[in-house]
PDB file of N, CA and C in Angstrom:
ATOM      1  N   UNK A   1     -78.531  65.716 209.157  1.00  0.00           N
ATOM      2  CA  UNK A   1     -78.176  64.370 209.524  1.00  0.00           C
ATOM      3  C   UNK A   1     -79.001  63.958 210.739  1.00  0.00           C
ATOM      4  N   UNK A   2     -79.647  62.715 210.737  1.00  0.00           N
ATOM      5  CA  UNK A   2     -80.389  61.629 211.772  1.00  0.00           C
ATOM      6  C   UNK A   2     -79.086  61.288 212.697  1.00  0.00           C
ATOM      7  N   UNK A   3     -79.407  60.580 213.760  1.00  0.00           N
ATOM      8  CA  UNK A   3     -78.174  60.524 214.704  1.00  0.00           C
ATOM      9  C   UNK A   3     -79.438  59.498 215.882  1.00  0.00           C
ATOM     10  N   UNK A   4     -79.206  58.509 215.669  1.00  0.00           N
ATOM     11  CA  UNK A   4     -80.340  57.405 216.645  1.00  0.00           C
ATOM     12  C   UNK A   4     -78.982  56.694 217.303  1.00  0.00           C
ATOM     13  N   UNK A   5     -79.226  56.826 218.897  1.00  0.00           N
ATOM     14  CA  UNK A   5     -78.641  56.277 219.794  1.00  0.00           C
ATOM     15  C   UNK A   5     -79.268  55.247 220.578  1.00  0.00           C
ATOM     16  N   UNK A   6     -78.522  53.900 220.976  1.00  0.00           N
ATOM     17  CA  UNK A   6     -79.069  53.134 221.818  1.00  0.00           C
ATOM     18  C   UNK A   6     -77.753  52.793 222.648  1.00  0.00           C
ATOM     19  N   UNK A   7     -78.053  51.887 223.963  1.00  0.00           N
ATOM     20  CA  UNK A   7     -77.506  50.859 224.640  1.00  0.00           C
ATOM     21  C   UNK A   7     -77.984  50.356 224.589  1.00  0.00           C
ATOM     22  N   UNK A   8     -77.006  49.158 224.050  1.00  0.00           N
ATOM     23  CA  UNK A   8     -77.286  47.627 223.926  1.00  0.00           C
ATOM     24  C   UNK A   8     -75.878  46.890 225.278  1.00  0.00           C
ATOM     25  N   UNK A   9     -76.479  46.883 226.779  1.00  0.00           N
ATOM     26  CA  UNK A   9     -75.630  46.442 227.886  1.00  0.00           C
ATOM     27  C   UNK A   9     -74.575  47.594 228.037  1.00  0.00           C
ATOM     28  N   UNK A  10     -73.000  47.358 227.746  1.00  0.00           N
ATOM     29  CA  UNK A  10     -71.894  48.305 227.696  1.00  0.00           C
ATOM     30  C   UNK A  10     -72.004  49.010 226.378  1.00  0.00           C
ATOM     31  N   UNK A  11     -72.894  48.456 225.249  1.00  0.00           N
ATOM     32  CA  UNK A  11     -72.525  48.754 224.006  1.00  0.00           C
ATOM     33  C   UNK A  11     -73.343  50.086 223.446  1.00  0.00           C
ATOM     34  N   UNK A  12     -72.449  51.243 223.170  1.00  0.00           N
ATOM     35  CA  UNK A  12     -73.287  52.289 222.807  1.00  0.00           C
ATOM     36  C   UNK A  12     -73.135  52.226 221.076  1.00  0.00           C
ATOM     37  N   UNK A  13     -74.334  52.113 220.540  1.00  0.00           N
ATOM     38  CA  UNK A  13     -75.191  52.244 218.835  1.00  0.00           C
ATOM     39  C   UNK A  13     -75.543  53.171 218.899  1.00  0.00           C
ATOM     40  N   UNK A  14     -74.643  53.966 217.852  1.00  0.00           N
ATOM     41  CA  UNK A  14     -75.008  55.091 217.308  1.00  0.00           C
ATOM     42  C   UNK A  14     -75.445  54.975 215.507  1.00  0.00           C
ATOM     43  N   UNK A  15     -76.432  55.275 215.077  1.00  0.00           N
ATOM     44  CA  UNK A  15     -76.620  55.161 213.469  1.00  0.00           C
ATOM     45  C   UNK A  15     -76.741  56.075 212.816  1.00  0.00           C
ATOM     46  N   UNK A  16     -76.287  56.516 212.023  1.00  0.00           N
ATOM     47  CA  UNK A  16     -76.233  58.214 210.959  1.00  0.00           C
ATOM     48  C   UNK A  16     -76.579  57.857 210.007  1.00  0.00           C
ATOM     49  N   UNK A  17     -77.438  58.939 209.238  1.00  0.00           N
ATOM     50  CA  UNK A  17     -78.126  58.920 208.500  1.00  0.00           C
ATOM     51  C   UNK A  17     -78.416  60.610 207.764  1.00  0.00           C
ATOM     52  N   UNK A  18     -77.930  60.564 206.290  1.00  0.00           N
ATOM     53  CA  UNK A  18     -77.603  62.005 205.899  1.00  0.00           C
ATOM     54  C   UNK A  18     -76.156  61.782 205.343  1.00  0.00           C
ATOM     55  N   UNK A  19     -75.531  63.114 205.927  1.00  0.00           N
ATOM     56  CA  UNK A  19     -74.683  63.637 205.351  1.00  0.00           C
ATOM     57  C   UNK A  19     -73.912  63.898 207.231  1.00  0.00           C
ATOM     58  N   UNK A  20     -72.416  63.718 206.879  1.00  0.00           N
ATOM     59  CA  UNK A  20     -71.759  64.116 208.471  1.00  0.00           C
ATOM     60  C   UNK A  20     -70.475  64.565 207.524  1.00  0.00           C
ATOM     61  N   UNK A  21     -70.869  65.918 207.890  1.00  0.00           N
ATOM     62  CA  UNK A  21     -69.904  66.911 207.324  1.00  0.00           C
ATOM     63  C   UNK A  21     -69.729  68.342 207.867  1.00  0.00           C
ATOM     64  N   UNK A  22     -69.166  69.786 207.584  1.00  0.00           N
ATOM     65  CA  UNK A  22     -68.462  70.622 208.939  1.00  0.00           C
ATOM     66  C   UNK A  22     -69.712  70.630 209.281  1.00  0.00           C
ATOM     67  N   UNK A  23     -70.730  70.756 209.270  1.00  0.00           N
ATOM     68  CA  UNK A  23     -72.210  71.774 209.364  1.00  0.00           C
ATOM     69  C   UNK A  23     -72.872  70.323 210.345  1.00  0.00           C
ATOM     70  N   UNK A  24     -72.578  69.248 209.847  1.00  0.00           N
ATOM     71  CA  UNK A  24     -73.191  67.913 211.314  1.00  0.00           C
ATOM     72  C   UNK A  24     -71.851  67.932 212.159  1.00  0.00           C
ATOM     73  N   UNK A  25     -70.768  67.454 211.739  1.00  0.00           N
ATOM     74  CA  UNK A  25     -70.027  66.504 212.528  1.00  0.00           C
ATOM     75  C   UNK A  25     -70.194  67.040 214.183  1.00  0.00           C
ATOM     76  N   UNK A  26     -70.340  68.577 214.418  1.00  0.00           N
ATOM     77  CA  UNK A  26     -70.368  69.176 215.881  1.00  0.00           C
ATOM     78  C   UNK A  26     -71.421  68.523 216.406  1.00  0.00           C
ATOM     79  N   UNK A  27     -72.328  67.962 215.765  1.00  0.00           N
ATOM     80  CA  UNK A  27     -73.844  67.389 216.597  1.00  0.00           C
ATOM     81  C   UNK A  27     -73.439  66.091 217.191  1.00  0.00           C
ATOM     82  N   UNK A  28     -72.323  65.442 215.939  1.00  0.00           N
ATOM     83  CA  UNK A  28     -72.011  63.734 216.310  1.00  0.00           C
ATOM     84  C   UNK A  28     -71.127  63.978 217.373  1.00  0.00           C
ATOM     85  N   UNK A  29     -70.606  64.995 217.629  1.00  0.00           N
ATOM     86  CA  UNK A  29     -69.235  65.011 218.798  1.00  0.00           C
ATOM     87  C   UNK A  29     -69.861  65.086 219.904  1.00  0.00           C
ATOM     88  N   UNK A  30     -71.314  65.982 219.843  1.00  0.00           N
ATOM     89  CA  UNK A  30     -71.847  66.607 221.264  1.00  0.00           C
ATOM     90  C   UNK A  30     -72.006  65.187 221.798  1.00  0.00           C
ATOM     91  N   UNK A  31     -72.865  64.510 220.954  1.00  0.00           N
ATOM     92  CA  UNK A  31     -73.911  63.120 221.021  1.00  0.00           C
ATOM     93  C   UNK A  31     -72.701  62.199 221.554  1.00  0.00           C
ATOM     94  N   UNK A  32     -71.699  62.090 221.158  1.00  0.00           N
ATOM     95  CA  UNK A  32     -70.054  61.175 221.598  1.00  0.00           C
ATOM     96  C   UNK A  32     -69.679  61.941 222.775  1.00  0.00           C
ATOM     97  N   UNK A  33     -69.358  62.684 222.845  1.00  0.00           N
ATOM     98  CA  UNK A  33     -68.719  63.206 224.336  1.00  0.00           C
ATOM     99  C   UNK A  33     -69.845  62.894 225.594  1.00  0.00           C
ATOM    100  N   UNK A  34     -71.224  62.856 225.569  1.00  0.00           N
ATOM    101  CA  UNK A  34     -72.317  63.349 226.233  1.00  0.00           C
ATOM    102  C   UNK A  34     -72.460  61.167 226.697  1.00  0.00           C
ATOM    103  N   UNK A  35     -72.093  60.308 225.829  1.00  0.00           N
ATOM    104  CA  UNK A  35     -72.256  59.036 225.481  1.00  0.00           C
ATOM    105  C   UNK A  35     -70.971  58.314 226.019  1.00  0.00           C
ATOM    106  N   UNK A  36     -69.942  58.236 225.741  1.00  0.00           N
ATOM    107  CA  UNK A  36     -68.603  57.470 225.552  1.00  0.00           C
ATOM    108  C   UNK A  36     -68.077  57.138 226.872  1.00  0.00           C
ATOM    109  N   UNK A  37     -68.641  58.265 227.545  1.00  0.00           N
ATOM    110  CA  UNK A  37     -67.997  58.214 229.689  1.00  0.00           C
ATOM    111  C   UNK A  37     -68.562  57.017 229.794  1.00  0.00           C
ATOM    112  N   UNK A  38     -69.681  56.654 229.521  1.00  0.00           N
ATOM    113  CA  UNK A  38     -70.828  55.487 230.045  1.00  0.00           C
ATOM    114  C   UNK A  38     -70.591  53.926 228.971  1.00  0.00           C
ATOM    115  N   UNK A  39     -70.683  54.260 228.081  1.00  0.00           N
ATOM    116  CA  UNK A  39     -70.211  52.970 227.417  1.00  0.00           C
ATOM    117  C   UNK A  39     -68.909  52.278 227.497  1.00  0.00           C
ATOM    118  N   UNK A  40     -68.955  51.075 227.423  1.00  0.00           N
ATOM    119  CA  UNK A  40     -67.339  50.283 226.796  1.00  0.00           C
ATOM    120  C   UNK A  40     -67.256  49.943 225.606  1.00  0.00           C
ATOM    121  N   UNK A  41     -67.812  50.014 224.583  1.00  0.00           N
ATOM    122  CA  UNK A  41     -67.473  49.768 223.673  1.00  0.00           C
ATOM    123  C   UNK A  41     -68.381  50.494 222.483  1.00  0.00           C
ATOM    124  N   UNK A  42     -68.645  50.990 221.455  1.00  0.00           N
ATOM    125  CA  UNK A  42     -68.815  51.940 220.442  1.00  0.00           C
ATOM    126  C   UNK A  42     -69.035  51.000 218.617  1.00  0.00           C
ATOM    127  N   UNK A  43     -70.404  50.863 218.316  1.00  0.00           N
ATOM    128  CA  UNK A  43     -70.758  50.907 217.101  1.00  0.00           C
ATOM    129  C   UNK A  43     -71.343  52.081 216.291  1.00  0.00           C
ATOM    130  N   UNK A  44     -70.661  52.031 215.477  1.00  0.00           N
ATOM    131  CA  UNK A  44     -71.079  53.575 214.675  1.00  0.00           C
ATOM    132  C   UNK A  44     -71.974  52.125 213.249  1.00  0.00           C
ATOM    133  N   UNK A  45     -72.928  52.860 212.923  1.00  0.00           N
ATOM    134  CA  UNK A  45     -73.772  52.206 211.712  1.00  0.00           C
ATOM    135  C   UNK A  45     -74.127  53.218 210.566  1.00  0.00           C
ATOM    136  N   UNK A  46     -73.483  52.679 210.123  1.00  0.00           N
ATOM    137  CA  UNK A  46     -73.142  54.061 208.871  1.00  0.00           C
ATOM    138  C   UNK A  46     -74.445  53.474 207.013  1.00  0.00           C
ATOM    139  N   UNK A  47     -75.288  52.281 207.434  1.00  0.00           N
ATOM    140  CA  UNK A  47     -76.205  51.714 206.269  1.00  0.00           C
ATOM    141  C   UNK A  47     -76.618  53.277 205.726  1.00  0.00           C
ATOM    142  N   UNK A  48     -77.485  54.281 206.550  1.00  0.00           N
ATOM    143  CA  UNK A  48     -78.035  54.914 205.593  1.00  0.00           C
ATOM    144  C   UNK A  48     -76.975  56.638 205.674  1.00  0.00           C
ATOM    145  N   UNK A  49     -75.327  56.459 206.284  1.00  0.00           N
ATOM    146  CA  UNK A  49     -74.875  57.769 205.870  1.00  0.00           C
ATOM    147  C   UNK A  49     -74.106  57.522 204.226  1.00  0.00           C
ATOM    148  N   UNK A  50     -74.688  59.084 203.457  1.00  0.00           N
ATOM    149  CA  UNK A  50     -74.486  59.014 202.278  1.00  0.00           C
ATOM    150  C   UNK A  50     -73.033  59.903 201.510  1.00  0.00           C
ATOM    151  N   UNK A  51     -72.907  60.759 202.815  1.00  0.00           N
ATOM    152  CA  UNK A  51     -71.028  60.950 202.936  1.00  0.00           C
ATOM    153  C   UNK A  51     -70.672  61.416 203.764  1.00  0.00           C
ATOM    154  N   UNK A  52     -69.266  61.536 203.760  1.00  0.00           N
ATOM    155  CA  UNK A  52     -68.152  61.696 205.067  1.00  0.00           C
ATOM    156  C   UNK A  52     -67.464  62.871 204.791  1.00  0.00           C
ATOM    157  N   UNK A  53     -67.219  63.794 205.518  1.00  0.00           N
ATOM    158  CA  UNK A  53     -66.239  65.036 205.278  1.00  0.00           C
ATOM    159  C   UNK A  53     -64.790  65.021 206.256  1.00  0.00           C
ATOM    160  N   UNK A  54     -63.716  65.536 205.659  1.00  0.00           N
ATOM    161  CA  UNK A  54     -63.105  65.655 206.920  1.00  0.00           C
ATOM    162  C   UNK A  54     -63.483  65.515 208.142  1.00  0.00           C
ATOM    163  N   UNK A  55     -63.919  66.614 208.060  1.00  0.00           N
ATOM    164  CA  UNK A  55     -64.776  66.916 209.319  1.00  0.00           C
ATOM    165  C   UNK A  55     -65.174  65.912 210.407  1.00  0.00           C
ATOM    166  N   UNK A  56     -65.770  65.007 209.401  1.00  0.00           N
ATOM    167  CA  UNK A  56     -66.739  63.866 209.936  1.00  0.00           C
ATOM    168  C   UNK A  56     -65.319  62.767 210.232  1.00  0.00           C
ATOM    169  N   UNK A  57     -64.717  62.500 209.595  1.00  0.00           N
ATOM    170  CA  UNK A  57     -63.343  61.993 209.987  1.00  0.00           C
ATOM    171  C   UNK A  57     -62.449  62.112 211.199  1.00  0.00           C
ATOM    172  N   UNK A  58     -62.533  63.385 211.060  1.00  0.00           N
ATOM    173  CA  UNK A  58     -61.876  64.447 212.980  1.00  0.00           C
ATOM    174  C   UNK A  58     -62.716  63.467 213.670  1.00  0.00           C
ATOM    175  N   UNK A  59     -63.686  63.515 213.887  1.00  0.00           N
ATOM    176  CA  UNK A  59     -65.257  63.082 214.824  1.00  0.00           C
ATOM    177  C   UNK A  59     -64.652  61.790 215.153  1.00  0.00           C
ATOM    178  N   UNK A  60     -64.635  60.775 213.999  1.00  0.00           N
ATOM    179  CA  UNK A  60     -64.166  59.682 214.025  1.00  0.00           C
ATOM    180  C   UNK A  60     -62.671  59.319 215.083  1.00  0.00           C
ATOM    181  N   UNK A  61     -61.810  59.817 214.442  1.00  0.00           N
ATOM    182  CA  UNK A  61     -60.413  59.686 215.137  1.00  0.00           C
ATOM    183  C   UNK A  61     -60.957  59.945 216.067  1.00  0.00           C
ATOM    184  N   UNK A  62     -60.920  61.360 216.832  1.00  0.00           N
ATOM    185  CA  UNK A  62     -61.140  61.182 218.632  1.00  0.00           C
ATOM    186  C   UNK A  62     -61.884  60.658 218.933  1.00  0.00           C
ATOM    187  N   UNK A  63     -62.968  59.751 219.025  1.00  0.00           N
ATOM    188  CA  UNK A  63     -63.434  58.782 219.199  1.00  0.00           C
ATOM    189  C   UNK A  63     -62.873  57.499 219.280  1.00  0.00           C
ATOM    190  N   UNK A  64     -62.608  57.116 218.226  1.00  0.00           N
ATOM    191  CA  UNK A  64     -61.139  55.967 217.875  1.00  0.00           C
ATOM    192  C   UNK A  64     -60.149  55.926 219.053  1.00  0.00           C
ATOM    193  N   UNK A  65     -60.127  57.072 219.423  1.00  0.00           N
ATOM    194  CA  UNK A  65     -58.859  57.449 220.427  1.00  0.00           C
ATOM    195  C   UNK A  65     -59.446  56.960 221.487  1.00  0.00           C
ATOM    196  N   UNK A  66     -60.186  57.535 222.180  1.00  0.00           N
ATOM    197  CA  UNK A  66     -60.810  57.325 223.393  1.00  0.00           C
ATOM    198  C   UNK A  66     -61.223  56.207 223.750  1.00  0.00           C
ATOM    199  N   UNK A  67     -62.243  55.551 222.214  1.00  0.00           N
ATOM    200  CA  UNK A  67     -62.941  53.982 222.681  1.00  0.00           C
ATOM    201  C   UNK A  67     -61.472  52.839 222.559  1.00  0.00           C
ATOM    202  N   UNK A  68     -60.333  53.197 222.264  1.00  0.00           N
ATOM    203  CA  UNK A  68     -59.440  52.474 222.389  1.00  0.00           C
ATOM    204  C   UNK A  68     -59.202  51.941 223.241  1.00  0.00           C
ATOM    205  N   UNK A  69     -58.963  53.227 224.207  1.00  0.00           N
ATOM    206  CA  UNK A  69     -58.599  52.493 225.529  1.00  0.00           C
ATOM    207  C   UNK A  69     -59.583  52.120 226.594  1.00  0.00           C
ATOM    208  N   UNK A  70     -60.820  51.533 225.866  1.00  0.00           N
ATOM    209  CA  UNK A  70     -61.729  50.958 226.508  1.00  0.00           C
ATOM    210  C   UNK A  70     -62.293  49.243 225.490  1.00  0.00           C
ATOM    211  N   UNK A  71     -63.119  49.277 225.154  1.00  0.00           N
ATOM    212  CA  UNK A  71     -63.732  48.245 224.380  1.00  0.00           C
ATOM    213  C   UNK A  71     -63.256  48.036 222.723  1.00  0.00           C
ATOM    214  N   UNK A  72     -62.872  49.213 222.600  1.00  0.00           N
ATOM    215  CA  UNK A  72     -62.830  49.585 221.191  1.00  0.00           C
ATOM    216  C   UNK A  72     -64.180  49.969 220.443  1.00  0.00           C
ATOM    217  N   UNK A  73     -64.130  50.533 219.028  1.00  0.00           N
ATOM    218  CA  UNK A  73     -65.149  51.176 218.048  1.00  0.00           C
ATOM    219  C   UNK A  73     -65.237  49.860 216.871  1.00  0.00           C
ATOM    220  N   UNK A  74     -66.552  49.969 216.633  1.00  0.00           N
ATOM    221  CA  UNK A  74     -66.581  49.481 215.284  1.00  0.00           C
ATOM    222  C   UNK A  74     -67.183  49.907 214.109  1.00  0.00           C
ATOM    223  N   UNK A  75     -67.086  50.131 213.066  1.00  0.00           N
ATOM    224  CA  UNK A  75     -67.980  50.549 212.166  1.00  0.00           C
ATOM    225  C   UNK A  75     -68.868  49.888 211.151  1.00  0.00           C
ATOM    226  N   UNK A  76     -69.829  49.874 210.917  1.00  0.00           N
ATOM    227  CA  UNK A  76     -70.502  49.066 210.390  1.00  0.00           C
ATOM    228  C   UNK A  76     -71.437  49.420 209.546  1.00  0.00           C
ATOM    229  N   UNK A  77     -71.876  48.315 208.308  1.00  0.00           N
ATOM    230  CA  UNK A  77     -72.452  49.028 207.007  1.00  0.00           C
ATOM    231  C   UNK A  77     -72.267  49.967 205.907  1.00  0.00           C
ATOM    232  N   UNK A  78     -70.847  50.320 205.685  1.00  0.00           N
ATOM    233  CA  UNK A  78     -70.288  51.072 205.091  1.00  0.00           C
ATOM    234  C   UNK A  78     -70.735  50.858 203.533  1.00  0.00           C
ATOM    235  N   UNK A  79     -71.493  52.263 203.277  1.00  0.00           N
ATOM    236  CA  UNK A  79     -71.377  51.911 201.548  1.00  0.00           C
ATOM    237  C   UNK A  79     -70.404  52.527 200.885  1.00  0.00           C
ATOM    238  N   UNK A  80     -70.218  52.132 199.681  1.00  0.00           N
ATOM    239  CA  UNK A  80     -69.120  51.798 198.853  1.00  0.00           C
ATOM    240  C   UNK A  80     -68.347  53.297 198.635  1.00  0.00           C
ATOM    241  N   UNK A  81     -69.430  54.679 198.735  1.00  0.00           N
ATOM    242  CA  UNK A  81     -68.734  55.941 198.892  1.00  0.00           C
ATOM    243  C   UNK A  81     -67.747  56.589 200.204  1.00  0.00           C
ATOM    244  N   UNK A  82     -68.304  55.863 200.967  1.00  0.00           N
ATOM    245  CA  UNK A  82     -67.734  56.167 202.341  1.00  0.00           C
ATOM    246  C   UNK A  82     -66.488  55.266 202.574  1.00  0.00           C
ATOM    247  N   UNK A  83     -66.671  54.221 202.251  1.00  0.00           N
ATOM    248  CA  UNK A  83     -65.648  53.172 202.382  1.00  0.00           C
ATOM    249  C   UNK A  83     -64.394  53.895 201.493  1.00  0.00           C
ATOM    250  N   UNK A  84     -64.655  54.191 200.248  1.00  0.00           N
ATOM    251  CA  UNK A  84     -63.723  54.907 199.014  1.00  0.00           C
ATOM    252  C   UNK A  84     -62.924  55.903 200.162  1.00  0.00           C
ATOM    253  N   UNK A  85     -63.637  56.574 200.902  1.00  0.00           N
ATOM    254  CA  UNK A  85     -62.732  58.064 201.306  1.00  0.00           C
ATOM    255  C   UNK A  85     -61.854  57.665 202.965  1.00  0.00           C
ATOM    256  N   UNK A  86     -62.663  56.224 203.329  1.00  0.00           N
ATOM    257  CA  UNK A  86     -61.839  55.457 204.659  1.00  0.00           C
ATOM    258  C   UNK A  86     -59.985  55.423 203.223  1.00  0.00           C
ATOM    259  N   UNK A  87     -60.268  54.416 202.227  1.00  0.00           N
ATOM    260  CA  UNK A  87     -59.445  53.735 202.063  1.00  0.00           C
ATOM    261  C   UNK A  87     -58.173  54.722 201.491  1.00  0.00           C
ATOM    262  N   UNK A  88     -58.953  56.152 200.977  1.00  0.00           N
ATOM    263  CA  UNK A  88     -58.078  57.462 200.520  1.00  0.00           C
ATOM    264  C   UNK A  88     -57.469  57.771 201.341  1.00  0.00           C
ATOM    265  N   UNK A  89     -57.858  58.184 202.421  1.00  0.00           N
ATOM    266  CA  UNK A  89     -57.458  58.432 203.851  1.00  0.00           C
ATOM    267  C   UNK A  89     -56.406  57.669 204.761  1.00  0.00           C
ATOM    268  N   UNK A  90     -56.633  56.541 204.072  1.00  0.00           N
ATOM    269  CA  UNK A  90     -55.753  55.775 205.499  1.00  0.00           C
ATOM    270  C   UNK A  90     -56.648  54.763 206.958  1.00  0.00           C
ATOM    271  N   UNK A  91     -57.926  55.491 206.645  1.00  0.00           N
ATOM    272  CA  UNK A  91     -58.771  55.270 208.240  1.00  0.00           C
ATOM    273  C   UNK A  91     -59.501  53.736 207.916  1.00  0.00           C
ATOM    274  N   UNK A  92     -59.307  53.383 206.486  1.00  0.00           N
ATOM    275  CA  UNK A  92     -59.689  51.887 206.468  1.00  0.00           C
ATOM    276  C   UNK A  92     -58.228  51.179 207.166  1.00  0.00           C
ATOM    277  N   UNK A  93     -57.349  51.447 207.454  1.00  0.00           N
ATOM    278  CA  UNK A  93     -56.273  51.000 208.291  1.00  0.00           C
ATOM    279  C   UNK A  93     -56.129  51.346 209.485  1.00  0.00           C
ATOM    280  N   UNK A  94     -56.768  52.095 210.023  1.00  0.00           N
ATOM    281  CA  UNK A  94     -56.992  52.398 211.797  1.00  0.00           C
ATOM    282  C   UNK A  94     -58.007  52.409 212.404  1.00  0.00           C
ATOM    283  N   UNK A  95     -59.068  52.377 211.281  1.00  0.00           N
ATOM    284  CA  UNK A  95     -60.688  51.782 212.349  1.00  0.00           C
ATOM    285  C   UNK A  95     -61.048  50.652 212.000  1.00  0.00           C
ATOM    286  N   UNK A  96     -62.224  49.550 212.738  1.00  0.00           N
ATOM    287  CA  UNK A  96     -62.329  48.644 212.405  1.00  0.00           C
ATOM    288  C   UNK A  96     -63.489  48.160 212.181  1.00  0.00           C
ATOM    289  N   UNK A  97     -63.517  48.056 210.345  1.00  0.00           N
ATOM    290  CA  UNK A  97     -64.404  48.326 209.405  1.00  0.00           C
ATOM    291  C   UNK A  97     -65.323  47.057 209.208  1.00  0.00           C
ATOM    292  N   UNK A  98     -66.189  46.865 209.401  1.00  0.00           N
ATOM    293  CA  UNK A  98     -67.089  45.500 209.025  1.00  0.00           C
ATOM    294  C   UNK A  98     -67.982  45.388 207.930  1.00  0.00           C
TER     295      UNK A  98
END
């Protein structure tokens, strides 16, 4: 998995690309913990990730958690496989999906 970070002002862009599953998601957490102190607010751009594992879900929630009580998270570009396992899950009802 690709993992391209920017600031845009408070706003930390993160974009994945691949697969975020047990064998990535530890890279997306390092890249979030190392990121999240400094930002207020959190876009994840998911156009070219091609699936989600648990795993990659965990990643998500504590994140969710944290950028809460700041700016909030958003997610963005979701294709239609990833979106399927938000809406299995539940997490198309607790993150906020664009």
């Amino acid at each position: 998995m690709n993992i391209t970070k920017s600031m845009n002002g408070s706003t930390l862009n993160i974009a994945l690309e691949g697969r975020l599953d047990t064998v990535t998601a530890p890279d997306l957490e390092q890249e979030l913990k190392g990121s999240m102190d400094i930002a207020e607010a959190l876009v994840l751009d998911f156009a070219k990730l091609d699936y989600i594992s648990s795993a990659g879900l965990r990643v998500l929630l504590s994140a969710h958690k944290v950028m809460s009580k700041k700016g909030g998270m958003k997610v963005v570009n979701v294709n239609e496989i990833v979106n399927e396992v938000f809406d299995v899950t539940g997490f198309a009802d607790i993150l906020d999906i664009e």
